[in-house]
N, C-alpha and C. Protein backbone atom coordinates (compact mmCIF):
# COMPACT_ATOMS: atom_id res chain seq x y z
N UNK A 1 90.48 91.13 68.86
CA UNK A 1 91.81 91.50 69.29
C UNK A 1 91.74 92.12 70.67
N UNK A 2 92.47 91.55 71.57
CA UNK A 2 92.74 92.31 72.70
C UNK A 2 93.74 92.96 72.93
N UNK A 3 93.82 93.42 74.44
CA UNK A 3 95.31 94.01 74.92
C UNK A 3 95.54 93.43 76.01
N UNK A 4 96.74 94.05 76.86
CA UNK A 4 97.50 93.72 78.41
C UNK A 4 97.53 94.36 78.91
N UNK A 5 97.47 94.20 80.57
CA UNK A 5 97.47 94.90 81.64
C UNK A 5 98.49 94.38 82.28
N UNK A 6 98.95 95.34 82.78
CA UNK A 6 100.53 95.20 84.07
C UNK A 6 100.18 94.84 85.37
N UNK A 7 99.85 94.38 86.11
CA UNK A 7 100.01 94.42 87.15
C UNK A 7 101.00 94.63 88.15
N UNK A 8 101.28 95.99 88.51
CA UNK A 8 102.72 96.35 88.57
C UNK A 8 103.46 96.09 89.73
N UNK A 9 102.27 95.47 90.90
CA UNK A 9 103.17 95.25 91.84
C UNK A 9 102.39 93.87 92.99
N UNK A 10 103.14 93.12 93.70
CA UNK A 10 102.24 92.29 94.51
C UNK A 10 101.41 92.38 95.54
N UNK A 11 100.20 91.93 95.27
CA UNK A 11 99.20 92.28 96.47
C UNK A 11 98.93 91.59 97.56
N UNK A 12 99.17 92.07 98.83
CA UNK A 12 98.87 91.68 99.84
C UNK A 12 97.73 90.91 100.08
N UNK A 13 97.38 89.71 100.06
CA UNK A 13 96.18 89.00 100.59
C UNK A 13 95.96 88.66 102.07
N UNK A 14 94.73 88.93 102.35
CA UNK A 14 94.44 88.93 103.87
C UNK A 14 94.68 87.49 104.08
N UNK A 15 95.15 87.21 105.70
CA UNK A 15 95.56 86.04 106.21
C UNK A 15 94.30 85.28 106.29
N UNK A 16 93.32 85.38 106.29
CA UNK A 16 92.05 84.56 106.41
C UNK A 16 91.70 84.38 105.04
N UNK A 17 92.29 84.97 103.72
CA UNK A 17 91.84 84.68 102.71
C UNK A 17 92.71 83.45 101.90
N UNK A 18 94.00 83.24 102.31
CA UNK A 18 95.01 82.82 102.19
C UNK A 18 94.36 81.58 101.52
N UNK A 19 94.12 80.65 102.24
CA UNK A 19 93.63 79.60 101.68
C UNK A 19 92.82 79.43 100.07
N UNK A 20 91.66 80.63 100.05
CA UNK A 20 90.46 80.67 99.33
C UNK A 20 91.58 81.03 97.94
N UNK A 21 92.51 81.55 98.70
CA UNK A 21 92.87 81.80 97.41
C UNK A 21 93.87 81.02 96.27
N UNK A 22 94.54 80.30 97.28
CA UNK A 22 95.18 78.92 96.75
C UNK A 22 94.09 78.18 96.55
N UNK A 23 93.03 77.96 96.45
CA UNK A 23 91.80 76.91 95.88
C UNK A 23 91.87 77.55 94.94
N UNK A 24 91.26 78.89 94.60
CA UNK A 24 91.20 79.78 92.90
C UNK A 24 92.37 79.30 92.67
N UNK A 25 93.42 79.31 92.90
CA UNK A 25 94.70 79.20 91.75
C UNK A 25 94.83 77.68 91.22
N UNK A 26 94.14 76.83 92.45
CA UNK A 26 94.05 75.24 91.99
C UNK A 26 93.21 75.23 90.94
N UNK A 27 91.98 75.62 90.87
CA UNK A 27 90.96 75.35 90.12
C UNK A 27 90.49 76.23 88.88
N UNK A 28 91.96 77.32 89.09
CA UNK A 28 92.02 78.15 87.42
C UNK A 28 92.64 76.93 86.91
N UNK A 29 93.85 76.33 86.79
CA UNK A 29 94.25 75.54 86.20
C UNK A 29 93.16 74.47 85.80
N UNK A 30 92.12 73.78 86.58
CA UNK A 30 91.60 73.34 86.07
C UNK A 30 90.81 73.73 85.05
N UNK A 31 89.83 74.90 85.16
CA UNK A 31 88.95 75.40 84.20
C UNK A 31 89.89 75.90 82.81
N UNK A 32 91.39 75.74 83.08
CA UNK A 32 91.60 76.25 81.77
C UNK A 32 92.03 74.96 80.67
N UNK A 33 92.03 74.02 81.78
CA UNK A 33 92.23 72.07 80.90
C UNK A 33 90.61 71.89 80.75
N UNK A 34 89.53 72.61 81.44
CA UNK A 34 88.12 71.75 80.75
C UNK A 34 87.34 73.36 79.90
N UNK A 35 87.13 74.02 81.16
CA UNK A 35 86.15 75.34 80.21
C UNK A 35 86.97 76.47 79.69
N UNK A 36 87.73 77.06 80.37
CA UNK A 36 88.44 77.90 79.56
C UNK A 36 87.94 79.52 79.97
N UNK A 37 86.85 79.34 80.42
CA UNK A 37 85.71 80.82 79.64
C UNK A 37 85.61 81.58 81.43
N UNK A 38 85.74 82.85 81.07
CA UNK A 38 85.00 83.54 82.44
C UNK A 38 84.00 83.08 83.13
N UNK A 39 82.87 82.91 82.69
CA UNK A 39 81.61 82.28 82.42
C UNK A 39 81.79 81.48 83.40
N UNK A 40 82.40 80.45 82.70
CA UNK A 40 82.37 78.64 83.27
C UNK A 40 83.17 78.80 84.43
N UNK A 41 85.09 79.54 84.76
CA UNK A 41 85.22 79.99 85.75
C UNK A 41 84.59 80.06 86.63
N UNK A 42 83.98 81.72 86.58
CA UNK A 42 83.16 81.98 87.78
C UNK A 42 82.11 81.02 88.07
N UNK A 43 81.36 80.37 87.77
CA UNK A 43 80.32 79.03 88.31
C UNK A 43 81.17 78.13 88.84
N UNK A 44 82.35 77.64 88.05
CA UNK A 44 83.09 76.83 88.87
C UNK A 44 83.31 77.60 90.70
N UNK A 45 83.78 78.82 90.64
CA UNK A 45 84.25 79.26 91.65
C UNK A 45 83.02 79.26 92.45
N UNK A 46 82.26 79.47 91.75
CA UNK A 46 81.05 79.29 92.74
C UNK A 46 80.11 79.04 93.66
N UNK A 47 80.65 77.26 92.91
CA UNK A 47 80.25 76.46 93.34
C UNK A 47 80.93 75.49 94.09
N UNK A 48 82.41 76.04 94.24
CA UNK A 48 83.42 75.52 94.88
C UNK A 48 83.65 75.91 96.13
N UNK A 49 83.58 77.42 96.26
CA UNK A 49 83.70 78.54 97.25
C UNK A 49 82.47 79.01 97.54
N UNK A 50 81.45 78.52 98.16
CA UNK A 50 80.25 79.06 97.95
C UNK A 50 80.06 80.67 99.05
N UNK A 51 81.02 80.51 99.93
CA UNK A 51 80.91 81.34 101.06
C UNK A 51 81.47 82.53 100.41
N UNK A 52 82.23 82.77 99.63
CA UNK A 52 82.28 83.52 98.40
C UNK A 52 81.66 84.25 96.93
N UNK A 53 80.29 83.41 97.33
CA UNK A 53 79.47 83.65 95.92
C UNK A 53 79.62 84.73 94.66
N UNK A 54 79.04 86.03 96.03
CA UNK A 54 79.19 86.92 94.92
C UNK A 54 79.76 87.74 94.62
N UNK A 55 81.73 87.62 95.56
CA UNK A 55 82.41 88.09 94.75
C UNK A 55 82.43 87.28 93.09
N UNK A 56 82.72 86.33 92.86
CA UNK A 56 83.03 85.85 91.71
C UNK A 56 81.65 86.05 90.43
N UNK A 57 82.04 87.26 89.77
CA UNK A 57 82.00 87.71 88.49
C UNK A 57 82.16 87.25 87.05
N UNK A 58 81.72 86.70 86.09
CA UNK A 58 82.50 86.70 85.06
C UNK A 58 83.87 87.55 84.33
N UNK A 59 83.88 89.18 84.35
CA UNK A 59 84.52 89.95 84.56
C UNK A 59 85.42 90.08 85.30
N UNK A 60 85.41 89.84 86.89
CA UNK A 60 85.99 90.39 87.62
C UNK A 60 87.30 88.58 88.33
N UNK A 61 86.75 87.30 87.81
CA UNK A 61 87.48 86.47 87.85
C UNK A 61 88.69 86.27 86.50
N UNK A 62 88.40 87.07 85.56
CA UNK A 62 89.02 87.43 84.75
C UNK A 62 90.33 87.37 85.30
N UNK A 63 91.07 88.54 86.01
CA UNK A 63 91.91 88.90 86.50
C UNK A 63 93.38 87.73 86.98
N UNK A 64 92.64 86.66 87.18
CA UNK A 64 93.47 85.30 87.58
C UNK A 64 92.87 84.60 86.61
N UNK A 65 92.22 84.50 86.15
CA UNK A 65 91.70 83.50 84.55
C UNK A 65 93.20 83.75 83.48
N UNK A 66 93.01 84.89 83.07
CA UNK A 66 93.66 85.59 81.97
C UNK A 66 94.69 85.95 82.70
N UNK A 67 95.72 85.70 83.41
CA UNK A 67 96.60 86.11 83.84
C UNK A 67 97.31 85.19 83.42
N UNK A 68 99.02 85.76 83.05
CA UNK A 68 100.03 84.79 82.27
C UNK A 68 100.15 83.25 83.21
N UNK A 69 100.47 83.96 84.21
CA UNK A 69 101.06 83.12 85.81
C UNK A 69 101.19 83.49 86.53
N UNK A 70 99.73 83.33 87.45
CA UNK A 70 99.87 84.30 88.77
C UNK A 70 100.22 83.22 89.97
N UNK A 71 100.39 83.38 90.62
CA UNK A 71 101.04 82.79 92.01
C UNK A 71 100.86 83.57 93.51
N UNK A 72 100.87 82.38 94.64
CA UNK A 72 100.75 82.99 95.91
C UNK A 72 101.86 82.88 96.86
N UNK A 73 102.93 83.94 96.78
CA UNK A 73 104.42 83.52 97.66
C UNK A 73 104.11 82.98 98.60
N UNK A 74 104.66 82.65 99.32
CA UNK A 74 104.74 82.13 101.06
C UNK A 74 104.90 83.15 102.07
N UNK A 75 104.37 84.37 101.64
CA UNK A 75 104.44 85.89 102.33
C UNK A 75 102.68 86.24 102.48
N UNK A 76 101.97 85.50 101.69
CA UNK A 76 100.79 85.98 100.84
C UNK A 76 100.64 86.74 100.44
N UNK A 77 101.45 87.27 99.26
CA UNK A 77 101.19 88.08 98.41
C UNK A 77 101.01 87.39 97.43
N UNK A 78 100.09 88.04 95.89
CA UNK A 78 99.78 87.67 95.39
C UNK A 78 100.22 87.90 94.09
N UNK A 79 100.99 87.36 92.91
CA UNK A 79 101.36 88.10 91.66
C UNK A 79 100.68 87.88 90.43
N UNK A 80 100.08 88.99 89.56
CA UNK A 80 99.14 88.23 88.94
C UNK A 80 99.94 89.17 87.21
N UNK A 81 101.03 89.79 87.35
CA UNK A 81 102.01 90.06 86.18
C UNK A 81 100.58 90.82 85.22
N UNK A 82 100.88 90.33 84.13
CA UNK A 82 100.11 90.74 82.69
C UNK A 82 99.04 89.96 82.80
N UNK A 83 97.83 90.66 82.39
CA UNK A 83 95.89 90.13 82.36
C UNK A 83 95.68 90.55 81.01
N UNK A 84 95.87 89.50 80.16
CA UNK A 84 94.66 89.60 79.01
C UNK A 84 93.36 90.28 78.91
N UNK A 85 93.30 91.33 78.57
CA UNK A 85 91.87 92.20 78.48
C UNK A 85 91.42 92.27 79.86
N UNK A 86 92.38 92.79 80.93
CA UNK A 86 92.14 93.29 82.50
C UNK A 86 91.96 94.37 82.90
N UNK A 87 92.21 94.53 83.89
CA UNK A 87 92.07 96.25 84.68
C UNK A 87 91.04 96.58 85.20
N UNK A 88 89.57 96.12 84.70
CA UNK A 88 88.79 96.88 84.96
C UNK A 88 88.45 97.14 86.22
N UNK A 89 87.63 97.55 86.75
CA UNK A 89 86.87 97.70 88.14
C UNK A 89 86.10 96.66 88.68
N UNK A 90 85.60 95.50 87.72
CA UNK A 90 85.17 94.22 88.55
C UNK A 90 85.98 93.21 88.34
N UNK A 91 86.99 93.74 88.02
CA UNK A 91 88.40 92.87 88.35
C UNK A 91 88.98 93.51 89.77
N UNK A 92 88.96 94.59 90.37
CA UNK A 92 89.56 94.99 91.39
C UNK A 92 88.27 94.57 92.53
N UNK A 93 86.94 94.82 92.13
CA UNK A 93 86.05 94.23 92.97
C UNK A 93 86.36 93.25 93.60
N UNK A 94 86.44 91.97 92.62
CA UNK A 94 86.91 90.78 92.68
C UNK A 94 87.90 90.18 93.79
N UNK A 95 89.16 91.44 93.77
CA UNK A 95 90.19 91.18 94.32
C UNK A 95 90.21 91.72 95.97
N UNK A 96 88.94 92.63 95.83
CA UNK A 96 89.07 93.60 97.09
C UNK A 96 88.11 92.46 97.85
N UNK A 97 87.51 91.43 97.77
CA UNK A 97 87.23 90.35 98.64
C UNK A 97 88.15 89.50 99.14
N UNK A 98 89.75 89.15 98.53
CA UNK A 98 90.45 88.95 99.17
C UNK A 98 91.83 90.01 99.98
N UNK A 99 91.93 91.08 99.67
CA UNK A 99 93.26 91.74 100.12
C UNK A 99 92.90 92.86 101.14
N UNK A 100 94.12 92.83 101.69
CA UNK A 100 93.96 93.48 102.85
C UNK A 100 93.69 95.15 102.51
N UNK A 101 92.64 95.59 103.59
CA UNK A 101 92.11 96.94 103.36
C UNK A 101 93.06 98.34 103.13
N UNK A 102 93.08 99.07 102.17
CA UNK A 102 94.37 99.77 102.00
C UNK A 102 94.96 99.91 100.94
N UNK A 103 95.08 98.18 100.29
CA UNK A 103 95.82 98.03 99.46
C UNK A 103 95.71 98.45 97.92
N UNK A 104 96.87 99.26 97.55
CA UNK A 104 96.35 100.08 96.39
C UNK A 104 97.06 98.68 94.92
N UNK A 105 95.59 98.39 93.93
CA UNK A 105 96.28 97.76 92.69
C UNK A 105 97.01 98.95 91.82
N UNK A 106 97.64 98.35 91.35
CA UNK A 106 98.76 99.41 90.55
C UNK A 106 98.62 98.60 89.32
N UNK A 107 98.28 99.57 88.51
CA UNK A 107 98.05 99.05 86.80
C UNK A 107 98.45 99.92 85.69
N UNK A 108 98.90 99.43 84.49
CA UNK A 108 99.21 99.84 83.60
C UNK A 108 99.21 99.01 82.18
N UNK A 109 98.50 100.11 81.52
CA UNK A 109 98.36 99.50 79.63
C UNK A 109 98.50 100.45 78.70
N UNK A 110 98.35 99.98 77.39
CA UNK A 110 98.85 101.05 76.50
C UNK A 110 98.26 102.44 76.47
N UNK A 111 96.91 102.35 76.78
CA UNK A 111 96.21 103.58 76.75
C UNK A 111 96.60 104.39 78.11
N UNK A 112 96.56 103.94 79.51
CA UNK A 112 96.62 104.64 80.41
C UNK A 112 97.85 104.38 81.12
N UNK A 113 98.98 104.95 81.32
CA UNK A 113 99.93 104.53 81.78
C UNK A 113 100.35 104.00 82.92
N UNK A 114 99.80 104.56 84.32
CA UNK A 114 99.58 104.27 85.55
C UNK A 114 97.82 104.76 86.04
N UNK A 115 97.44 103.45 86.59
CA UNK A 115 96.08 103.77 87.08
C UNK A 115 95.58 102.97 88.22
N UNK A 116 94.69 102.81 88.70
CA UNK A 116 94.54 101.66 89.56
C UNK A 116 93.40 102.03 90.45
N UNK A 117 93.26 100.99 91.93
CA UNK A 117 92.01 101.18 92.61
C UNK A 117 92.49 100.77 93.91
N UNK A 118 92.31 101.74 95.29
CA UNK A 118 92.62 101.75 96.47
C UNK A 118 91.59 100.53 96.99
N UNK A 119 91.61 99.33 97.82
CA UNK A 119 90.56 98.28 98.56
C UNK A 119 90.02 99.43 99.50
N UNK A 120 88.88 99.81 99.63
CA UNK A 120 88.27 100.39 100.71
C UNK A 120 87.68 99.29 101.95
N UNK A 121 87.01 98.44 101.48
CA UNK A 121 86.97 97.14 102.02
C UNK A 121 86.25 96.31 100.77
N UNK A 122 85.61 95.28 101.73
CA UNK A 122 85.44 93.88 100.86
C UNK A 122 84.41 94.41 100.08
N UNK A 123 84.50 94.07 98.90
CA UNK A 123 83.28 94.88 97.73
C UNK A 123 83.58 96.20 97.49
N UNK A 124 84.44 97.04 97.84
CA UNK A 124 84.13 98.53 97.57
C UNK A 124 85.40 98.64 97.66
N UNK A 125 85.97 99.77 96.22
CA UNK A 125 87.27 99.67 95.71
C UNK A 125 86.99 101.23 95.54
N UNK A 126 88.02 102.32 95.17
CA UNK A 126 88.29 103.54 94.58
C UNK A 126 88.94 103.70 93.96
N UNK A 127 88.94 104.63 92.76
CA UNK A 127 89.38 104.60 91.56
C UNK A 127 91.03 105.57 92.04
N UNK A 128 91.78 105.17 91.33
CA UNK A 128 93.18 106.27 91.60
C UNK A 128 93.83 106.29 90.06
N UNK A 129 94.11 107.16 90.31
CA UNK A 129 94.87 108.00 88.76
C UNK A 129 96.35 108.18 89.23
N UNK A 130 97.01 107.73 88.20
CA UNK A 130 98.74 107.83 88.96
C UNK A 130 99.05 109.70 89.00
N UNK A 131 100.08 110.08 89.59
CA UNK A 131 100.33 111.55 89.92
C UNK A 131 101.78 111.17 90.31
N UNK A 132 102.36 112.33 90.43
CA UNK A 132 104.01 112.78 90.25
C UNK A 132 103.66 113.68 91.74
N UNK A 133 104.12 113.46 92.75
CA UNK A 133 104.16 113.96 93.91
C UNK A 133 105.31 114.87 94.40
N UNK A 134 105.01 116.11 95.27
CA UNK A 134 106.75 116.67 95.48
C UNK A 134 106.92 116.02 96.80
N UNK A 135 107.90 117.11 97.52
CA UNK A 135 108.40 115.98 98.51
C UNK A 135 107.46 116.65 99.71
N UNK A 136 106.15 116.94 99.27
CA UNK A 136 105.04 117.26 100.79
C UNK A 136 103.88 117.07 100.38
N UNK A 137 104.11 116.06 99.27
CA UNK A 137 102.62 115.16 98.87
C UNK A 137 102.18 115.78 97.97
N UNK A 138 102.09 117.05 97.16
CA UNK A 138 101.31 118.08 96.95
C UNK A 138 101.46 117.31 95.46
N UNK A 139 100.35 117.12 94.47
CA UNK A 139 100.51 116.42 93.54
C UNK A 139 101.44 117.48 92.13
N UNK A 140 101.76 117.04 91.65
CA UNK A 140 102.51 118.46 90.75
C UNK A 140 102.12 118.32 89.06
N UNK A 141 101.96 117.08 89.04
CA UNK A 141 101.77 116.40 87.96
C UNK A 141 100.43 115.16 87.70
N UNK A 142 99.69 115.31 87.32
CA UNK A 142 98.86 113.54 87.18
C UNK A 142 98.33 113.15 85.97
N UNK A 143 98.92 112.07 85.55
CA UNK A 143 98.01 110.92 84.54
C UNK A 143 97.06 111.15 84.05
């Protein structure tokens, strides 16, 4: 039995990633008409995107595997809604190889209500805990 993750808001993908990342969204659809599996995913991605290697994770391709219906607007942002057994941290790994530096994921599931991970850059993410802010930042409240 699993659970869901929110993905609560759309993420900015870097303009040079733009492309790489409409190939993943081509070729989730495929792996989910032949393999199905994280596993098989990530090798697919692998071996598709090679200049990419080792972001792609079993874990951390999850994130657009198991996602209801994610999509790439014509803004490049990226929506990836509810993740079947998501959230984790090599799911944000994952993601912090494509999005622009800054960008905070915003997540939420039954156990933790708001949580998420700031992109520091490519490979290296930070953990954030949601908080109730006043009006001079000063946190008053947190998650």
């Amino acid at each position: 039995m699993g659970y869901e993750v929110l993905y609560l808001t759309a993420l900015e993908v870097r303009p040079e990633r733009v492309r790489d990342m409409e190939r993943i969204l081509e070729l989730r659809e495929r792996a989910i008409g032949e393999e199905g599996t994280r596993e098989g995913f990530a090798a697919l991605l692998q071996k598709e995107l090679p200049h990419l290697k080792e972001a792609f994770t079993p874990e951390g391709v999850g994130a657009v595997l198991n996602s209801d219906d994610p999509y790439l607007d014509k803004d490049g942002f990226l929506t990836l809604g509810a993740v079947y057994n998501g959230g984790g941290v090599a799911e944000a790994l994952f993601l912090s190889h494509f999005l622009v530096k800054g960008e905070v994921i915003v997540l939420s599931d039954d156990e933790e209500l708001l949580y998420g991970y700031r992109v520091v850059e490519e490979g290296k993410v930070e953990p954030l805990q949601g908080a109730l802010v006043d009006g001079s930042g000063r946190v008053v409240w947190s998650g």
